[in-house]
C-alpha atoms as a PDB file:
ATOM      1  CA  UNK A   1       0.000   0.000   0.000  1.00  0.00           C
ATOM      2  CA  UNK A   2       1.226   4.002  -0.508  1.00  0.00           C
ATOM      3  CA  UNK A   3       0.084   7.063  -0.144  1.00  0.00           C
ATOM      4  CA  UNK A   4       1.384  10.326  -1.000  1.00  0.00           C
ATOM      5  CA  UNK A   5       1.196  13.693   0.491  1.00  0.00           C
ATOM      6  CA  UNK A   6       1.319  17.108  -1.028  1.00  0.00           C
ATOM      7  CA  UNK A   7       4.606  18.990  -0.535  1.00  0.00           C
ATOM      8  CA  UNK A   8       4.518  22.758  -1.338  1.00  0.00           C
ATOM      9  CA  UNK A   9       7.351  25.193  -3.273  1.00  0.00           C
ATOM     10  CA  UNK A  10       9.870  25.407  -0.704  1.00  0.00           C
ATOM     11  CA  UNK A  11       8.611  23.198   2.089  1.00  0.00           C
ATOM     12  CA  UNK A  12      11.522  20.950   3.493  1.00  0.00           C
ATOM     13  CA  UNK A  13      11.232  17.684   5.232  1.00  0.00           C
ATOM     14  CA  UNK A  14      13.455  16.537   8.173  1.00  0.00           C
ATOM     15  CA  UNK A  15      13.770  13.353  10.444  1.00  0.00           C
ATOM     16  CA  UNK A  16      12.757   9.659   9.573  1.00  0.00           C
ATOM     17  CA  UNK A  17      15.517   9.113  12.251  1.00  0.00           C
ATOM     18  CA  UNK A  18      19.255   8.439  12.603  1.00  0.00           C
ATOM     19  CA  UNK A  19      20.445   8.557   8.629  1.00  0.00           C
ATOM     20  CA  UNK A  20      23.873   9.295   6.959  1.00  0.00           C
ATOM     21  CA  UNK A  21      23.083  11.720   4.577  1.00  0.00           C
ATOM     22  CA  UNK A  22      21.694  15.220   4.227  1.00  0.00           C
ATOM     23  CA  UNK A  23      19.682  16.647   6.800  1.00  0.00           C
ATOM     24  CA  UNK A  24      17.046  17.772   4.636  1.00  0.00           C
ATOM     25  CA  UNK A  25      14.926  15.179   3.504  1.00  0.00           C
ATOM     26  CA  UNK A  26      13.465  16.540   0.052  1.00  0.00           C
ATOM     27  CA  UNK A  27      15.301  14.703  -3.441  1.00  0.00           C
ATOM     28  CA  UNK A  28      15.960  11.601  -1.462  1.00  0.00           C
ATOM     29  CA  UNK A  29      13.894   7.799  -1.798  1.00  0.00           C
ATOM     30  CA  UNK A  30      14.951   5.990   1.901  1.00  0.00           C
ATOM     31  CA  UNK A  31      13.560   2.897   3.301  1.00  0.00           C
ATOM     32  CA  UNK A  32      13.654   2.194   6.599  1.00  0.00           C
ATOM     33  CA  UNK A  33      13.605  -1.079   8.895  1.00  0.00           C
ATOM     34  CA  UNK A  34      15.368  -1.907  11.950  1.00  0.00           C
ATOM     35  CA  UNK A  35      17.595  -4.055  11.995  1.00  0.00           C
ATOM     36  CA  UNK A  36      21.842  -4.575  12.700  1.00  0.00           C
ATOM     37  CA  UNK A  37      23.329  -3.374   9.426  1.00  0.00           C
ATOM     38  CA  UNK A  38      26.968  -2.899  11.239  1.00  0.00           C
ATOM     39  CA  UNK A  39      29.398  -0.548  10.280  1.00  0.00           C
ATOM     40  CA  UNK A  40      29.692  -0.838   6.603  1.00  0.00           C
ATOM     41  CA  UNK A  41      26.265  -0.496   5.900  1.00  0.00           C
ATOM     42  CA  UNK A  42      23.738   2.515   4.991  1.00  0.00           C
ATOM     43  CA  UNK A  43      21.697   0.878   7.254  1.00  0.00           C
ATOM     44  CA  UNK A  44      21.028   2.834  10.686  1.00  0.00           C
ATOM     45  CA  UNK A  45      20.478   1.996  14.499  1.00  0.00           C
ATOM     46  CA  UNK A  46      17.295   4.305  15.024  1.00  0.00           C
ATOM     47  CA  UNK A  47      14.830   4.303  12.459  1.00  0.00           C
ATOM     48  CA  UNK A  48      11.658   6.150  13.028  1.00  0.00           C
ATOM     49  CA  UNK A  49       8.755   6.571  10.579  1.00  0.00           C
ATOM     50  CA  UNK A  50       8.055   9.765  11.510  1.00  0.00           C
ATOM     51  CA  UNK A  51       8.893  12.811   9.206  1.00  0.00           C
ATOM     52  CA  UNK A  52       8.140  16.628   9.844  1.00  0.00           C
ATOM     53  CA  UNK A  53       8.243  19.748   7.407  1.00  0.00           C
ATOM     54  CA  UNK A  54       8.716  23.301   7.851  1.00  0.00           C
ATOM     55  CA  UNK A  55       4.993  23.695   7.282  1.00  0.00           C
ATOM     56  CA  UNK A  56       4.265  22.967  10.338  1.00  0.00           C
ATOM     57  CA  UNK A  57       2.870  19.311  10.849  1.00  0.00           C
ATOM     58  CA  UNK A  58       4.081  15.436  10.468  1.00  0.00           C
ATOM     59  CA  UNK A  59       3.838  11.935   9.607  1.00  0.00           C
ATOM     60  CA  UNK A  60       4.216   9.068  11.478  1.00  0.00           C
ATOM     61  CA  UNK A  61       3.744   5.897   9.963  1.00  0.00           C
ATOM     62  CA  UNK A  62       2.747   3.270  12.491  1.00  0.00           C
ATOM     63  CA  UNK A  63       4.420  -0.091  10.895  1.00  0.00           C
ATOM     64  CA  UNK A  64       7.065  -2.734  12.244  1.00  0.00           C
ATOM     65  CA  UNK A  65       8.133  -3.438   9.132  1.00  0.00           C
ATOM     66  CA  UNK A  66       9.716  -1.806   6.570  1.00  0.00           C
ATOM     67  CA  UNK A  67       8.315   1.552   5.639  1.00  0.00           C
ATOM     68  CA  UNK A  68       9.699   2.955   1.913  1.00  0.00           C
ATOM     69  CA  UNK A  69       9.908   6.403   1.635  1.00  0.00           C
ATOM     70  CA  UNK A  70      10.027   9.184  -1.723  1.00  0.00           C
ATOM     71  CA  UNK A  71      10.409  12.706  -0.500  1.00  0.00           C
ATOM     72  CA  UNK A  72       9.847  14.519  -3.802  1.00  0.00           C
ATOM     73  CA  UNK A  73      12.016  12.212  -6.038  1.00  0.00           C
ATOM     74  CA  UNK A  74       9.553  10.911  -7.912  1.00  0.00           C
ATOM     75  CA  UNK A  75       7.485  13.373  -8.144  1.00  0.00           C
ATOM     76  CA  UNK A  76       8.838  17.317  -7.014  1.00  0.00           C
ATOM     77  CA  UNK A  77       5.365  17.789  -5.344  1.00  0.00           C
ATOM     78  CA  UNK A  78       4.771  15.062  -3.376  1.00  0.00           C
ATOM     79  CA  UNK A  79       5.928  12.815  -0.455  1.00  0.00           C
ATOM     80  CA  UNK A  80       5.273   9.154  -0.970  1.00  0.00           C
ATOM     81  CA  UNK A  81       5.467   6.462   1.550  1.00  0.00           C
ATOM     82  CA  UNK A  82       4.366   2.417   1.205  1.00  0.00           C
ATOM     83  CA  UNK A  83       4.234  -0.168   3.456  1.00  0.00           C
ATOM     84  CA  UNK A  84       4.475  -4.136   1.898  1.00  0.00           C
ATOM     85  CA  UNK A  85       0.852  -4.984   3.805  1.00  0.00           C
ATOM     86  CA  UNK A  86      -2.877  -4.575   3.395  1.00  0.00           C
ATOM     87  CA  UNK A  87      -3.577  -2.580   5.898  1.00  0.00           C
ATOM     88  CA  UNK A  88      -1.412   0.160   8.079  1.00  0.00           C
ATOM     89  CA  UNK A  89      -2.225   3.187  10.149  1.00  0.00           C
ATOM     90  CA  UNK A  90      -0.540   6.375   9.737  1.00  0.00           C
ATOM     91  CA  UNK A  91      -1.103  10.130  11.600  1.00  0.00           C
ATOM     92  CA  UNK A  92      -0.954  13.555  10.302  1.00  0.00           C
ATOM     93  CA  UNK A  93       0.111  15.783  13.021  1.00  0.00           C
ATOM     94  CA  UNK A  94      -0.270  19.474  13.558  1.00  0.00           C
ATOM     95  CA  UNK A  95       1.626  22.290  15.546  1.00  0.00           C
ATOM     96  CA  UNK A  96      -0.456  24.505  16.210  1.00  0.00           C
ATOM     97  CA  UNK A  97       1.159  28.286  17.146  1.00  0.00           C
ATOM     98  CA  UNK A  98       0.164  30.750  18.796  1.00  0.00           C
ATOM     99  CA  UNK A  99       0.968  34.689  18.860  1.00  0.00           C
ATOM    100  CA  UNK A 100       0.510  36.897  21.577  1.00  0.00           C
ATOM    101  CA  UNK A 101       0.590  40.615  21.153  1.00  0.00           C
ATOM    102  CA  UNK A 102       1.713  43.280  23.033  1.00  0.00           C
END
């Protein structure tokens, strides 16, 4: 199963957990599973399927498995994220700001 999420003109997505390249998520297809990789390996010690933008909300994918992710490498305008299974749950989170005036 996938789904995709809109990503807007100069929105930036950060996290999915400990990885070994760029900070900035956007141009980049990672998958994500836990497992020991050791030391030559891309493959990290904390993987979390949870990603957040500069728009101010994020995704958490809730699956043990692998989770596959395309942060605007497919396509420039979308985030993309599948799961090999029938069924999965994910969340879209908010922040919600406030301003106070003076």
């Amino acid at each position: 199963m996938r789904e995709q999420m809109d990503i807007s003109v100069g929105e930036l997505v950060y996290g999915l957990g400990e990885r070994f390249g760029p900070f900035v998520k956007n141009g980049q297809t990672i998958d994500i599973w836990n497992e020991d990789g050791g030391t030559s390996s891309e493959q990290s010690y904390k993987n979390i399927p949870f990603y957040v933008t500069n728009r101010g909300y994020g995704v958490f994918t809730n699956h043990p498995e692998m989770v596959s992710y395309e942060i605007t490498s497919e396509n420039v305008s979308r985030a993309q994220f599948s799961v090999p299974a029938k069924i999965w749950i994910y969340f879209v989170i908010g922040v919600r700001t406030s301003k106070t005036c003076s």
